[in-house]
C-alpha atoms as a PDB file:
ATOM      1  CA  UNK A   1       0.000   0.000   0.000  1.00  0.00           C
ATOM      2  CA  UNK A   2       1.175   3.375  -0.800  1.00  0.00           C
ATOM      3  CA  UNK A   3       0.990   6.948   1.347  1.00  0.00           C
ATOM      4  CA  UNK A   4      -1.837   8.170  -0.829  1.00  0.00           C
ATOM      5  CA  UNK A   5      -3.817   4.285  -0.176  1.00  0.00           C
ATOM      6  CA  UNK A   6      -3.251   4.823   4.032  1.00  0.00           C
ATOM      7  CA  UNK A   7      -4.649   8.811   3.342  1.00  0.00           C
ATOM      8  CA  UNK A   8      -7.541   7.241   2.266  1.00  0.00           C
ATOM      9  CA  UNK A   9      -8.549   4.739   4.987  1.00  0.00           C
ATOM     10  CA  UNK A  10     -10.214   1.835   5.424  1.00  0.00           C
ATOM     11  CA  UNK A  11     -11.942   2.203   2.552  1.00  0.00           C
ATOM     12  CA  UNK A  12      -8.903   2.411   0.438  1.00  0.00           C
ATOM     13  CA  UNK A  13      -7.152  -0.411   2.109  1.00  0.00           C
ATOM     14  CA  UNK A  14     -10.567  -3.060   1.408  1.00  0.00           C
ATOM     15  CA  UNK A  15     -10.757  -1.246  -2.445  1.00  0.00           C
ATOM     16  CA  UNK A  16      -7.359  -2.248  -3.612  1.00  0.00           C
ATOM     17  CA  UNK A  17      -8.262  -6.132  -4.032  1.00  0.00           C
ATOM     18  CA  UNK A  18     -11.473  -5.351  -5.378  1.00  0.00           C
ATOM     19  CA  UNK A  19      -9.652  -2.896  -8.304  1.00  0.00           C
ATOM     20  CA  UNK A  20      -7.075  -4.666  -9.036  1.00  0.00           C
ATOM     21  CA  UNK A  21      -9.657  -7.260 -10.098  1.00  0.00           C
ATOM     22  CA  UNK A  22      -9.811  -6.294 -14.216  1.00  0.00           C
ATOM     23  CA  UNK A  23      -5.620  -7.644 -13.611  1.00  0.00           C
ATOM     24  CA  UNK A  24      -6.741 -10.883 -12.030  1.00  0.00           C
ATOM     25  CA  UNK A  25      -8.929 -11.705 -14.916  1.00  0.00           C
ATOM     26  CA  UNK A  26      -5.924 -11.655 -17.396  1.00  0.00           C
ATOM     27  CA  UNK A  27      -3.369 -13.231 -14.570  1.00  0.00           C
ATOM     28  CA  UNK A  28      -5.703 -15.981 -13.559  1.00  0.00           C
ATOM     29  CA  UNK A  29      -6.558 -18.743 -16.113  1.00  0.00           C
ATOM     30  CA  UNK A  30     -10.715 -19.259 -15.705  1.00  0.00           C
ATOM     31  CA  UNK A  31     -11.456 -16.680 -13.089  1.00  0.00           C
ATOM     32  CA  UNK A  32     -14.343 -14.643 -13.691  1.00  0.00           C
ATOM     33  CA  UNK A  33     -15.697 -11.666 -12.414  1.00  0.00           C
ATOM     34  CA  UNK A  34     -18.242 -13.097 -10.040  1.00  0.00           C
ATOM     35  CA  UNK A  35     -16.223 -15.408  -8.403  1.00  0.00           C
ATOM     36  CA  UNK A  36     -13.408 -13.189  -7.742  1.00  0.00           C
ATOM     37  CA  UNK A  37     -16.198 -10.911  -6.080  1.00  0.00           C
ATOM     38  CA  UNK A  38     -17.545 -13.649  -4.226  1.00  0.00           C
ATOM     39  CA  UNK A  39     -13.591 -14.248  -2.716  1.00  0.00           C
ATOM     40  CA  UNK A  40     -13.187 -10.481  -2.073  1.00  0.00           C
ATOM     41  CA  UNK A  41     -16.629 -10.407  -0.418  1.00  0.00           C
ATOM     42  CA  UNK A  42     -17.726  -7.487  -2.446  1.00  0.00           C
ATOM     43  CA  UNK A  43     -21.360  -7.498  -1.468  1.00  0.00           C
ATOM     44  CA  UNK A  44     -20.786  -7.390   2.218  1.00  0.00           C
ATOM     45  CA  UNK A  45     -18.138  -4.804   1.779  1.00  0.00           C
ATOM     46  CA  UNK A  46     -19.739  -3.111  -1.088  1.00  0.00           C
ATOM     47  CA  UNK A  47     -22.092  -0.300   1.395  1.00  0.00           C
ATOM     48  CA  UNK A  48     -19.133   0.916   2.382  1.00  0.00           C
ATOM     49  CA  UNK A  49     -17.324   2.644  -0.734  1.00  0.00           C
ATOM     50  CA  UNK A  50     -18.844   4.982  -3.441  1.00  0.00           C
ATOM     51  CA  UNK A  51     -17.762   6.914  -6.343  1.00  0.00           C
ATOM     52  CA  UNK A  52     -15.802   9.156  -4.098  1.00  0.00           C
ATOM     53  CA  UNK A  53     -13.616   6.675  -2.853  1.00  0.00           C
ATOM     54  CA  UNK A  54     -12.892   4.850  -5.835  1.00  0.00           C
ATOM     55  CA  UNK A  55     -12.334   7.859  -7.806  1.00  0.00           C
ATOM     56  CA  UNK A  56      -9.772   8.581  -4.948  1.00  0.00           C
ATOM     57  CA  UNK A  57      -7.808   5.163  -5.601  1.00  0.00           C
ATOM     58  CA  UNK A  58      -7.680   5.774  -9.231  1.00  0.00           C
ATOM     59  CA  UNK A  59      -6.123   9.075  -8.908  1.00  0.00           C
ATOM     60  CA  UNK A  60      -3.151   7.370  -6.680  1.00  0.00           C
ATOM     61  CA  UNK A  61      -2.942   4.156  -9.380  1.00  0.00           C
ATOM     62  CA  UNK A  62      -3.690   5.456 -12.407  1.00  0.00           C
ATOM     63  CA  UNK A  63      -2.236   2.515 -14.157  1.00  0.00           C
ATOM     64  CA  UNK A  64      -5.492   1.075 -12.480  1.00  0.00           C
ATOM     65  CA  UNK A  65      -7.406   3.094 -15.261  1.00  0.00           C
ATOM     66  CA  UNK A  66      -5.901   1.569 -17.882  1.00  0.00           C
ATOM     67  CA  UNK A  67      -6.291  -1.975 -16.455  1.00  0.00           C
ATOM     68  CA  UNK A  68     -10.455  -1.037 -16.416  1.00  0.00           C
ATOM     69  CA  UNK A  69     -10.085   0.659 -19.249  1.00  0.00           C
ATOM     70  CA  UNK A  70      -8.758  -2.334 -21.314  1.00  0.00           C
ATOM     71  CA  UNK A  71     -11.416  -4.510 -19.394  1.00  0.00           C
ATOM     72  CA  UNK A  72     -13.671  -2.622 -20.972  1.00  0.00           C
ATOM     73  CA  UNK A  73     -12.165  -2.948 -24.417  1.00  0.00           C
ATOM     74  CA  UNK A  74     -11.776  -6.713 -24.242  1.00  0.00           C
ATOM     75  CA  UNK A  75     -15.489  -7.271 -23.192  1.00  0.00           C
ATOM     76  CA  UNK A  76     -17.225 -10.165 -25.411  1.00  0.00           C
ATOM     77  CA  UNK A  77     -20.524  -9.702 -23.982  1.00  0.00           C
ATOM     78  CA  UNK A  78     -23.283  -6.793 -24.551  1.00  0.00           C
ATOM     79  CA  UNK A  79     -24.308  -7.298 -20.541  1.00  0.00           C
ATOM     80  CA  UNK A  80     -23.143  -5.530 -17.830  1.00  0.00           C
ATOM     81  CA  UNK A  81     -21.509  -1.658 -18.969  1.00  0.00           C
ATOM     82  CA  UNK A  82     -18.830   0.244 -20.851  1.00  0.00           C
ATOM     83  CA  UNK A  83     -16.352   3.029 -20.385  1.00  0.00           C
ATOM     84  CA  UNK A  84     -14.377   4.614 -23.358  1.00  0.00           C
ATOM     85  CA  UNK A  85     -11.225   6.364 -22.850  1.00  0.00           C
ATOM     86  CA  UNK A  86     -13.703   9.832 -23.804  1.00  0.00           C
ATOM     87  CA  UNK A  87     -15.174   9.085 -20.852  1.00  0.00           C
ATOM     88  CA  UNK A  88     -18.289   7.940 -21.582  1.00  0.00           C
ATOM     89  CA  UNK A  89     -19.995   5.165 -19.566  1.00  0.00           C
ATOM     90  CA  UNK A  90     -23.193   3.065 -20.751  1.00  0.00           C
ATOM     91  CA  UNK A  91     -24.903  -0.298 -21.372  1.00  0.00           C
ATOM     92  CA  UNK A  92     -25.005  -1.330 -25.127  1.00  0.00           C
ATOM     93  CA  UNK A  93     -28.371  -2.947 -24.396  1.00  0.00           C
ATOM     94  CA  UNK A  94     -30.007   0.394 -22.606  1.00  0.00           C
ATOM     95  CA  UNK A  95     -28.330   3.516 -24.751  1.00  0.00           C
ATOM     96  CA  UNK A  96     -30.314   6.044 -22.418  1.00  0.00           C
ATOM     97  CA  UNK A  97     -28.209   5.122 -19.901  1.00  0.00           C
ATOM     98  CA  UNK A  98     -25.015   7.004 -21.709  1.00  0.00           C
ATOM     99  CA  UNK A  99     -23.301   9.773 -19.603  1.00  0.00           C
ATOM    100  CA  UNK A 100     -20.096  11.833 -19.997  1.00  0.00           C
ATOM    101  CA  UNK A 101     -17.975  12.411 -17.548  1.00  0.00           C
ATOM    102  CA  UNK A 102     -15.631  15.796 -17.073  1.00  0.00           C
ATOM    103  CA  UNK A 103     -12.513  13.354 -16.365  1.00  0.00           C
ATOM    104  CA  UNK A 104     -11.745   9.687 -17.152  1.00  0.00           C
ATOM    105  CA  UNK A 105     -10.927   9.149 -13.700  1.00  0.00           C
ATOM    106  CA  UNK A 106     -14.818   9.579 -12.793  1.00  0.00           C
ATOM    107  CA  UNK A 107     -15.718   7.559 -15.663  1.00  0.00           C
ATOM    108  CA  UNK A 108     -13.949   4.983 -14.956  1.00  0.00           C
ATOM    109  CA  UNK A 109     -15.015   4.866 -10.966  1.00  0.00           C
ATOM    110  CA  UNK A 110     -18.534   5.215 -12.183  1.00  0.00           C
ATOM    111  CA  UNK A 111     -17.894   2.169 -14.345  1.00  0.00           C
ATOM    112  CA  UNK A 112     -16.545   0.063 -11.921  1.00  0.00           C
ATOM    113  CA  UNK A 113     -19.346   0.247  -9.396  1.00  0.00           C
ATOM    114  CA  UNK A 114     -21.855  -0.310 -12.284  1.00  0.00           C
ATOM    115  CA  UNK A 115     -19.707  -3.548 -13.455  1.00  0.00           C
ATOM    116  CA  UNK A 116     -18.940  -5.372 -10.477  1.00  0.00           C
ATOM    117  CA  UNK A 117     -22.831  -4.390  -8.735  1.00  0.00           C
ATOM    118  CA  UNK A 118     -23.876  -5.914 -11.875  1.00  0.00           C
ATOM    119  CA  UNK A 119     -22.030  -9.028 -11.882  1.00  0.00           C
ATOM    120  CA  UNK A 120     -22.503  -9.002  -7.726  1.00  0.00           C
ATOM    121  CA  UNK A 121     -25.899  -9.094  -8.680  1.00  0.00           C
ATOM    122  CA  UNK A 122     -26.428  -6.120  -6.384  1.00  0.00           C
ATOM    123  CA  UNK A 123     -29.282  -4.094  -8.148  1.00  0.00           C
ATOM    124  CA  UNK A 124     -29.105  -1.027  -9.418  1.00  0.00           C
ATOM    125  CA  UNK A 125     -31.115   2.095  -8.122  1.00  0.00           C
ATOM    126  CA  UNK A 126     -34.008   2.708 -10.173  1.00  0.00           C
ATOM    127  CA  UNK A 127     -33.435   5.591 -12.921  1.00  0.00           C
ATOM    128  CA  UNK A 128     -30.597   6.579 -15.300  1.00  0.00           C
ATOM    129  CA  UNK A 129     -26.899   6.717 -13.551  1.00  0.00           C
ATOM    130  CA  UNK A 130     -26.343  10.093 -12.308  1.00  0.00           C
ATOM    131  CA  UNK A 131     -23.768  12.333 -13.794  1.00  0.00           C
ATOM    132  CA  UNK A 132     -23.576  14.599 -17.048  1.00  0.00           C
ATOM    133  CA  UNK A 133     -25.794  14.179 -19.900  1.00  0.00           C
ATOM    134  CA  UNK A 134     -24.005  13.143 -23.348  1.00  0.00           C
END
């Protein structure tokens, strides 16, 4: 863990597994998503981080962005979301719920909650995602 992780807190310190999971998907041969979740205990740890905090981590790793990023890229599916490197966020199968963000940082944060809720099986709140309109 770095200076900038301990600044952060708890929070930071039970993030860093959880973001460094788009590098565990390449690393480790049959691993998916959900079950790496499922070993982190993401849902149980899930209410307490937000957009905030993993926007924070980001900005100290920002070779995390480009590990999400290229998640992203790599994606074979139409479920779950998306984040482009203009910092857009969406779902291919739901285009209203599109949104620009002012830095790829908070796109990609925004993504990664999104992603791993949705493959946690946590549900999403009811509406479009917040943030900027396209």
């Amino acid at each position: 863990m770095t200076p900038e992780d301990i600044s952060i807190g708890d929070a930071g310190y039970r993030l860093m597994p959880l973001l460094r999971i788009a590098q565990r998907l390449g690393a480790e041969t049959g691993a998916t998503v959900g079950a790496l979740l499922e070993r982190a205990g993401y849902r149980a740890s899930r209410p307490g981080f937000g957009a905030v905090e993993v926007r924070a981590m980001l900005m100290s790793h920002p070779s995390l962005v480009d590990q999400w990023l290229a998640y992203s890229e790599a994606k074979e599916t139409p479920e779950g979301w998306y984040v482009l490197r203009d910092a857009e966020i969406g779902q291919l199968l739901r285009p209203a719920s599109q949104r620009r963000f002012a830095c790829i940082e908070e796109a990609v944060a925004q993504f990664i909650l999104r992603e791993l809720d949705h493959h946690a099986g946590i549900a999403a709140p009811a509406g479009p995602p917040p943030g900027p309109l396209p």
